[in-house]
Each structure stands twice: as structure tokens, then as C-alpha cells.
N, C-alpha and C. Protein backbone atom coordinates (compact mmCIF):
# COMPACT_ATOMS: atom_id res chain seq x y z
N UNK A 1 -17.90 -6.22 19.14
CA UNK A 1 -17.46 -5.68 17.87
C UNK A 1 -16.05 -5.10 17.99
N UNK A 2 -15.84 -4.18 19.16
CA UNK A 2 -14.35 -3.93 19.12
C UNK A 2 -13.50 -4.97 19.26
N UNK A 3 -13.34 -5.91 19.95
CA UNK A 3 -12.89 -7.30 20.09
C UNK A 3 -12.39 -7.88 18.80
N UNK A 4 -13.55 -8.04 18.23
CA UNK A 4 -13.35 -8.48 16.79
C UNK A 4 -12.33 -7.52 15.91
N UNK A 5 -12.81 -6.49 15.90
CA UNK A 5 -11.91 -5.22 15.01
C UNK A 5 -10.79 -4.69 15.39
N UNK A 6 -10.44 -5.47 16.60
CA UNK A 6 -8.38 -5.31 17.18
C UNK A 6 -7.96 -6.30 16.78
N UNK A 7 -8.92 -7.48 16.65
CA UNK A 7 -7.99 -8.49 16.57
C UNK A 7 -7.89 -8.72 15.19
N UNK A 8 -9.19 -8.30 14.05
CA UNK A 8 -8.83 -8.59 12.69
C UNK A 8 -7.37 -7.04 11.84
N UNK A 9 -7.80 -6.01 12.90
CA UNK A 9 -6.90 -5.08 12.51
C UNK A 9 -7.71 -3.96 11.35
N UNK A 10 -8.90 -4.18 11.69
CA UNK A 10 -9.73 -2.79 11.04
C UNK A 10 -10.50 -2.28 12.19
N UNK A 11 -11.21 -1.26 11.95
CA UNK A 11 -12.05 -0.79 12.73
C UNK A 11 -13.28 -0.69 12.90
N UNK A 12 -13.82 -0.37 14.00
CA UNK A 12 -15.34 -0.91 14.40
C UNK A 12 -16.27 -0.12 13.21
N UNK A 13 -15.87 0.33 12.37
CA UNK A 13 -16.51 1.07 11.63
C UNK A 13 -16.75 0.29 10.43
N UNK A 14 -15.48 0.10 9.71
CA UNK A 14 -15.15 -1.07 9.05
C UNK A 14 -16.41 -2.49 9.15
N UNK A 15 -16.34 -2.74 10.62
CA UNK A 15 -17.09 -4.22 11.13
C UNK A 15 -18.18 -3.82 10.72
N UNK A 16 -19.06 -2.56 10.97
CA UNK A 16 -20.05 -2.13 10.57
C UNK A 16 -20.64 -2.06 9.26
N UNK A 17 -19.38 -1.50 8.45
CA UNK A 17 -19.82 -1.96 7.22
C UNK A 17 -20.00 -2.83 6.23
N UNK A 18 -19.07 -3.92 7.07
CA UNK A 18 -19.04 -5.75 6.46
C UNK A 18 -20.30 -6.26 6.56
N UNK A 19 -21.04 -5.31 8.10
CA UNK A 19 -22.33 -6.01 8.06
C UNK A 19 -23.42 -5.61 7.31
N UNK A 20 -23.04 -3.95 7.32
CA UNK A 20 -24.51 -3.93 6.48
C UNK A 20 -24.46 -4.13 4.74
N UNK A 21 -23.23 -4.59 4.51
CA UNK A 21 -23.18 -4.99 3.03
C UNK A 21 -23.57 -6.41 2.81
N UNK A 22 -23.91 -6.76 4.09
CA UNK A 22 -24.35 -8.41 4.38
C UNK A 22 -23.00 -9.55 4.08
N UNK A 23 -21.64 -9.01 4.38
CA UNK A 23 -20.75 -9.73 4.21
C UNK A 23 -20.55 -10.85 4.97
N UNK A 24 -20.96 -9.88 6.98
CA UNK A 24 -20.97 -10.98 7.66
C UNK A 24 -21.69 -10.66 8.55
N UNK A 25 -22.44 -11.56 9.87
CA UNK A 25 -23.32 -11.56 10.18
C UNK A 25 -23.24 -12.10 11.60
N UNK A 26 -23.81 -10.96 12.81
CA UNK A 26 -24.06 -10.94 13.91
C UNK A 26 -24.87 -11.36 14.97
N UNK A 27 -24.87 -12.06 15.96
CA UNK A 27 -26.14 -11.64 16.66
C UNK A 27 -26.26 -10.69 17.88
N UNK A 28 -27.53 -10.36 18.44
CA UNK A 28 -28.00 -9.61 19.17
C UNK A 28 -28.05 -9.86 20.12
N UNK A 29 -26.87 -9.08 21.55
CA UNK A 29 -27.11 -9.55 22.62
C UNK A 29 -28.21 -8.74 23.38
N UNK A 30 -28.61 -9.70 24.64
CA UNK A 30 -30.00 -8.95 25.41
C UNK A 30 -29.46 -7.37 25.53
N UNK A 31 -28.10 -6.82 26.01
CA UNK A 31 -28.54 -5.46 25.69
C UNK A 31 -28.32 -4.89 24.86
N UNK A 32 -28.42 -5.65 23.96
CA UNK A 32 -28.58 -5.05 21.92
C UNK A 32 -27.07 -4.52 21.29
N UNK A 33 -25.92 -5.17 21.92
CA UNK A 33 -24.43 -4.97 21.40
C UNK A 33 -24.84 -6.26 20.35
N UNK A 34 -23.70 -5.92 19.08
CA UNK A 34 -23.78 -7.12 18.15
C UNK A 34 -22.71 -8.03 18.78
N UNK A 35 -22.60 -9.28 18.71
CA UNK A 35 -22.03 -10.47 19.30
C UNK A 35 -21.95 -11.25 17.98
N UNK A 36 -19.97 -11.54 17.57
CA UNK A 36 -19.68 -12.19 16.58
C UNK A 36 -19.04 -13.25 17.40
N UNK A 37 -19.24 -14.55 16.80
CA UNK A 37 -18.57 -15.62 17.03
C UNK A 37 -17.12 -15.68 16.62
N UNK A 38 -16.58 -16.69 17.21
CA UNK A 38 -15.01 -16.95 16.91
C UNK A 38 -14.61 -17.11 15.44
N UNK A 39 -15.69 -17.73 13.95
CA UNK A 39 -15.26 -17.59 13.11
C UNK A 39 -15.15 -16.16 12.25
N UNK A 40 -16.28 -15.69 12.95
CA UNK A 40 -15.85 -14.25 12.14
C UNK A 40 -14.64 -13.82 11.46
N UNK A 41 -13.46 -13.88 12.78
CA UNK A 41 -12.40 -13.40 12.50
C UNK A 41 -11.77 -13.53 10.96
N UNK A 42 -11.79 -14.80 10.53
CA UNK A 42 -10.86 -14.89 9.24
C UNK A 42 -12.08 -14.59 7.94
N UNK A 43 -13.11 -14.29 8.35
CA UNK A 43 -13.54 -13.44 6.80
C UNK A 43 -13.21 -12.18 6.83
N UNK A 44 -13.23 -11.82 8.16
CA UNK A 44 -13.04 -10.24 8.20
C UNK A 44 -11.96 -9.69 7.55
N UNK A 45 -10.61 -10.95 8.27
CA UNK A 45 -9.59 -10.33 7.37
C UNK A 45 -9.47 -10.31 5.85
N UNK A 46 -9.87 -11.48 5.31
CA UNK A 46 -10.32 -11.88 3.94
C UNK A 46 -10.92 -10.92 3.49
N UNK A 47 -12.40 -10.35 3.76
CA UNK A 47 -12.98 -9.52 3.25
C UNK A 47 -12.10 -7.64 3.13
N UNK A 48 -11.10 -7.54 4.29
CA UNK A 48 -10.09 -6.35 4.15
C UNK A 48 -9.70 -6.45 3.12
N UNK A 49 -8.70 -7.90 3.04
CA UNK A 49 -7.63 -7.89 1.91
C UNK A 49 -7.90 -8.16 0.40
N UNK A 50 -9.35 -8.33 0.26
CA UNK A 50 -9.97 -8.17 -0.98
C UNK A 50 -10.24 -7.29 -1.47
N UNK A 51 -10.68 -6.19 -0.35
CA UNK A 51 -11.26 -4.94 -0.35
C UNK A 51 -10.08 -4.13 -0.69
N UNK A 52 -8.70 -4.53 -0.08
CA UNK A 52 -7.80 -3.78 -0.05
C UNK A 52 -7.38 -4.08 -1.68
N UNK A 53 -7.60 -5.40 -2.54
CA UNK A 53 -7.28 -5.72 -3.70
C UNK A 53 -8.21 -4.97 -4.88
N UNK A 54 -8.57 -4.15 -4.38
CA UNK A 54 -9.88 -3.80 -5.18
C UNK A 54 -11.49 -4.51 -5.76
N UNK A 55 -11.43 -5.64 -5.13
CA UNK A 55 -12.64 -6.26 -5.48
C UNK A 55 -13.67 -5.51 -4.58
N UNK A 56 -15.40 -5.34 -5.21
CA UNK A 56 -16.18 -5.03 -4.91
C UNK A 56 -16.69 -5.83 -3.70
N UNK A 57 -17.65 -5.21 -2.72
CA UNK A 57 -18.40 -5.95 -1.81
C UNK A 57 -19.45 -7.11 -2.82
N UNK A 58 -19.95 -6.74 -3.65
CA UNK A 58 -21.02 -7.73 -4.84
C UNK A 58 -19.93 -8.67 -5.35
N UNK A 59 -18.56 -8.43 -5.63
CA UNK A 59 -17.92 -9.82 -6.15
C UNK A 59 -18.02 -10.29 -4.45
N UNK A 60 -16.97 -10.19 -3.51
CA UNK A 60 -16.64 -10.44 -2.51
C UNK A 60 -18.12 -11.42 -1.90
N UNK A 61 -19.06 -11.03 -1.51
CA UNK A 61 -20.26 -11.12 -1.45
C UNK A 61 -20.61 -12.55 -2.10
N UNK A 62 -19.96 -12.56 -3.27
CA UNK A 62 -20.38 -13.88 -4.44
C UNK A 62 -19.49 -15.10 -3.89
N UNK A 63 -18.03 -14.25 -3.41
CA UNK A 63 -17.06 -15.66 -3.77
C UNK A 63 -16.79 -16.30 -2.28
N UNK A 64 -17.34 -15.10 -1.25
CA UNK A 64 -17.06 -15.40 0.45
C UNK A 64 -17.98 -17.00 0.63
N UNK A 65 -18.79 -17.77 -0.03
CA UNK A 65 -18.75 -19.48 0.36
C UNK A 65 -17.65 -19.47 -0.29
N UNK A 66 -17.17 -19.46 -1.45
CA UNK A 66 -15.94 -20.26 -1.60
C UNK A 66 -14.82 -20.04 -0.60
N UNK A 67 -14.60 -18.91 -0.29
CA UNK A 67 -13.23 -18.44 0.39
C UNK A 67 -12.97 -19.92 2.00
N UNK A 68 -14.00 -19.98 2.33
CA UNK A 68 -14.59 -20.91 3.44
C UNK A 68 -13.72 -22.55 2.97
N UNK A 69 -14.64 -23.26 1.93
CA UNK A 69 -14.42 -24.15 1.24
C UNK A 69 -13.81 -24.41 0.46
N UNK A 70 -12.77 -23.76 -0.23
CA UNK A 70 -12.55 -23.83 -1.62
C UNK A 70 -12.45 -25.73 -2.63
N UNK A 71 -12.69 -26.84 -1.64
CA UNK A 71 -12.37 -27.60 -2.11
C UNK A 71 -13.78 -28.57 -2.19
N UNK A 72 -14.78 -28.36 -1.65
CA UNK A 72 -15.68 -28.64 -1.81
C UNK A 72 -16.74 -28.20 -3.06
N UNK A 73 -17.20 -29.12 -3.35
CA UNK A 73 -17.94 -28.94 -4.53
C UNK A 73 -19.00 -27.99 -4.29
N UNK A 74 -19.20 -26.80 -4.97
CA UNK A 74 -19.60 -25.51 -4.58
C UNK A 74 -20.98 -25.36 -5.76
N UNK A 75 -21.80 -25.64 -5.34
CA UNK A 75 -23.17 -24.96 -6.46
C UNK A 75 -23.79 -24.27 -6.01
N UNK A 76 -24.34 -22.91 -6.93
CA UNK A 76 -25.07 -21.84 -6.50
C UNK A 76 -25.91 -21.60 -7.56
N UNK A 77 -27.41 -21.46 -6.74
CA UNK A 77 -28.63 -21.14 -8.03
C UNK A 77 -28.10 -19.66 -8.32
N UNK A 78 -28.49 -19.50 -9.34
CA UNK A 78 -28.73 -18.01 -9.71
C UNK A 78 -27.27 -17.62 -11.12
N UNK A 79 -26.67 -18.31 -11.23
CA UNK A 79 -25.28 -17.77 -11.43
C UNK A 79 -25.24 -17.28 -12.79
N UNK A 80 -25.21 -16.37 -13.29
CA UNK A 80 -25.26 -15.97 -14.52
C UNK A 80 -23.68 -15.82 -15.06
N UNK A 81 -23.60 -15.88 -16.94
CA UNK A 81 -22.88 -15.35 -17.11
C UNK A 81 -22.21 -14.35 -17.10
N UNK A 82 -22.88 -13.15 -16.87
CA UNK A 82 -22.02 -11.93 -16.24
C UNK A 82 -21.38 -12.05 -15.09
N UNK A 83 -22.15 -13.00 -13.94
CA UNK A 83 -21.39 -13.10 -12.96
C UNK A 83 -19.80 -13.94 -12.88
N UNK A 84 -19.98 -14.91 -14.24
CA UNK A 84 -19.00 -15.70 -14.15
C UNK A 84 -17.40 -14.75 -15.17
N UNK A 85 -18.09 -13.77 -16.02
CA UNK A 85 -16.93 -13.08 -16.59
C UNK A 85 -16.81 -11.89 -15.61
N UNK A 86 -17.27 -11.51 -14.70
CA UNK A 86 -16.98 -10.28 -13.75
C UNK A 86 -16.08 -11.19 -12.76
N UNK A 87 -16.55 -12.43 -12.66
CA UNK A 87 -15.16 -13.02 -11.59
C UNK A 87 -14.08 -13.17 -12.62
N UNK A 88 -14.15 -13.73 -13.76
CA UNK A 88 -12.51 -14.01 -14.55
C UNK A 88 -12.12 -12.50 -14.93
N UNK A 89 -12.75 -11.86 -14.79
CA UNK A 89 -12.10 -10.05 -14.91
C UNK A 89 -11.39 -9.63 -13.50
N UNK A 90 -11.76 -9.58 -12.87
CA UNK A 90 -11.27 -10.17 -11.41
C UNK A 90 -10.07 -10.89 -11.21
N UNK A 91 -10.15 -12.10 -11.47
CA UNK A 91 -8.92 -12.79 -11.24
C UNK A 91 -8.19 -12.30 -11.84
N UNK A 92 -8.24 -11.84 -13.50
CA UNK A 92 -6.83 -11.66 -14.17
C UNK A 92 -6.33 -10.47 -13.69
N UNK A 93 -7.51 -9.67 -13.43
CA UNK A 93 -6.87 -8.01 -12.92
C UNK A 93 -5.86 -8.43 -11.49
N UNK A 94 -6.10 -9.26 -10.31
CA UNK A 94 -5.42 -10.13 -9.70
C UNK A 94 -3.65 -10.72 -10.12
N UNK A 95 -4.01 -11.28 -11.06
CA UNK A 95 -3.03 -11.88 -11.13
C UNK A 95 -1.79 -10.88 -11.80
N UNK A 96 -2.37 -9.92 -12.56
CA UNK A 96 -1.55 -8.69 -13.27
C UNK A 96 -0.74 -7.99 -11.96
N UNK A 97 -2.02 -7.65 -10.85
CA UNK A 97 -1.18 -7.04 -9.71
C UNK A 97 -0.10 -7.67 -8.93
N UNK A 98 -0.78 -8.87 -9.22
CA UNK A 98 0.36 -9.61 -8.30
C UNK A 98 1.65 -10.06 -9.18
N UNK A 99 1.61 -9.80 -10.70
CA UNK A 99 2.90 -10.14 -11.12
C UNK A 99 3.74 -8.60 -10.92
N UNK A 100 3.06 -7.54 -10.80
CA UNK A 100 3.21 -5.85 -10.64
C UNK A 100 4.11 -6.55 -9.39
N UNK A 101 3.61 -6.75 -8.42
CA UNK A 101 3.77 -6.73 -6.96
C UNK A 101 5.58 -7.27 -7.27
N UNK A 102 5.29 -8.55 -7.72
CA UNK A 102 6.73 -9.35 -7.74
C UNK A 102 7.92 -8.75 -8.16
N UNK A 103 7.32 -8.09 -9.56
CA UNK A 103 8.31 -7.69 -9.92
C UNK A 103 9.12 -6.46 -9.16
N UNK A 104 8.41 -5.82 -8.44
CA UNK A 104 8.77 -4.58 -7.65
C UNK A 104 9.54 -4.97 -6.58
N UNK A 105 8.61 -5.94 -5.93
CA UNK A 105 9.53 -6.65 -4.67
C UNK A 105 11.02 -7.40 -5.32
N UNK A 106 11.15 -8.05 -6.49
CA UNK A 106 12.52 -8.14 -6.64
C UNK A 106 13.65 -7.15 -7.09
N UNK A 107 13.12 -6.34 -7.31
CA UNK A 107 13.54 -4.69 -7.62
C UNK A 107 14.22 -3.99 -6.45
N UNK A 108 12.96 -4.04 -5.43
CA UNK A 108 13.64 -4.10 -4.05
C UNK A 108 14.80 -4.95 -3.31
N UNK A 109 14.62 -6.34 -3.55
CA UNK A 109 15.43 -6.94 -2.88
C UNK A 109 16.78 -7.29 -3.91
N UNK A 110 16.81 -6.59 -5.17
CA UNK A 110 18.03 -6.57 -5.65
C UNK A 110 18.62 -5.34 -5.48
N UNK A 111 18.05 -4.14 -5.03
CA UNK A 111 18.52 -2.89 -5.05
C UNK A 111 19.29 -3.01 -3.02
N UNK A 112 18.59 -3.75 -2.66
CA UNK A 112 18.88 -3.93 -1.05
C UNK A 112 20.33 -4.69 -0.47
N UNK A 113 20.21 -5.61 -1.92
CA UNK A 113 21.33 -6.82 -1.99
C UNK A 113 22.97 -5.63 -2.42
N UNK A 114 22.65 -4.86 -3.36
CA UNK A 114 23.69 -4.07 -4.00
C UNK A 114 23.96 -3.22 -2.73
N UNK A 115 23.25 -2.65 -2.44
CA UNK A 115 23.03 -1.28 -1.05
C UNK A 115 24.05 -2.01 0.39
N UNK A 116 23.86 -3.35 0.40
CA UNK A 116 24.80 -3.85 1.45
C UNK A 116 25.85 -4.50 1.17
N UNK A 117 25.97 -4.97 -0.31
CA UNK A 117 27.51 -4.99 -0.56
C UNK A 117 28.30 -3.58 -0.92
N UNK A 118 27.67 -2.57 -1.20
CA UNK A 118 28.64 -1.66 -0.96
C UNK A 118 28.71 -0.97 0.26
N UNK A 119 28.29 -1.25 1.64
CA UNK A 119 28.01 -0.59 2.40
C UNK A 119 29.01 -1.39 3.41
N UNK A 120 29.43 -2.83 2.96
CA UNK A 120 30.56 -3.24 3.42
C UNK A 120 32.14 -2.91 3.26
């Protein structure tokens, strides 16, 4: 588990709680340490930077087969319409941040651009 949680860049605490939200999933070595395989790694980070986006462990939870596949034809029993407008509430809240994000970052890199022509 620490292994895993240096190399995804959270902490063993963190790993702990991916698992018991059933995000991702371990096995048991004979002297009862959890033992993640080599794919672990890239949900873990996935599941941070979602987490870090504000999505819930229950969306996250929903969309982690897709994150895997995204190009494969994906069917899941159960899927209700709430589940399908709690993901497009999701995305757009997404895509708002990330136009937030842009615009700030060019804010930055025009205020950075001015800052070193007068600094010449």
C-alpha cells in the first residue's frame, strides 16, 4: 500500500479510503498486508483528480469502467435517469471549471508576458 501511495502521490490513508468506498480493490497477502497490482496505479490517480474536481465517490464509483475503456461499448444494468442527469450535472459543472481554469491561466501568462518585457 505505501508503494502504491508514493508512487500515485497520495497517502496510505487516502489508499484506504479508495478501498473502502469500493473504488478499488486489493488482495490479501498471507501476512494480511493489502497487495495492489500494477494497474492500480492509474485509477488511483484518476480517482485523486476527480476527487480533487469535486466529483463524489458514487459518481466516480459509476464512471471508473468507463475511465478504463472509454471507447468500448459500455452497458450497465441498473442505470437510471437520475443517474444519467447527476453525470450531465457533472460534466457541465466540469467544463465551467475548466473554462474558469483557462481563463485564469491566460491571465497569468499574459500578466507574465508584460512582467518580462518590462523587466528587460
Amino acid at each position: 500500500m505505501g508503494e502504491l501511495a508514493a508512487r500515485a502521490g497520495v497517502s496510505t490513508r487516502q489508499v484506504r479510503f479508495y478501498e473502502a468506498k469500493e473504488l478499488i480493490t486489493s488482495v490479501r497477502s498471507p501476512n494480511n498486508y493489502r497487495d495492489y497490482d500494477e494497474t492500480a496505479l492509474g485509477p488511483v490517480q484518476q480517482i485523486r483528480e476527480l476527487l480533487n474536481a469535486g466529483l463524489s465517490t458514487d459518481v466516480i464509483r459509476a464512471i471508473l469502467p468507463c475511465l478504463n475503456s472509454p471507447r468500448d461499448p459500455i452497458v450497465f444494468e441498473g442505470v437510471t435517469a437520475d443517474t444519467i442527469a447527476t453525470l450531465q450535472r457533472e460534466r457541465d459543472r466540469l467544463t465551467e471549471r475548466i473554462d474558469i481554469l483557462t481563463r485564469n491561466r491566460n491571465a497569468v501568462t499574459a500578466y507574465l508576458a508584460e512582467l518580462r518585457k518590462r523587466a528587460n
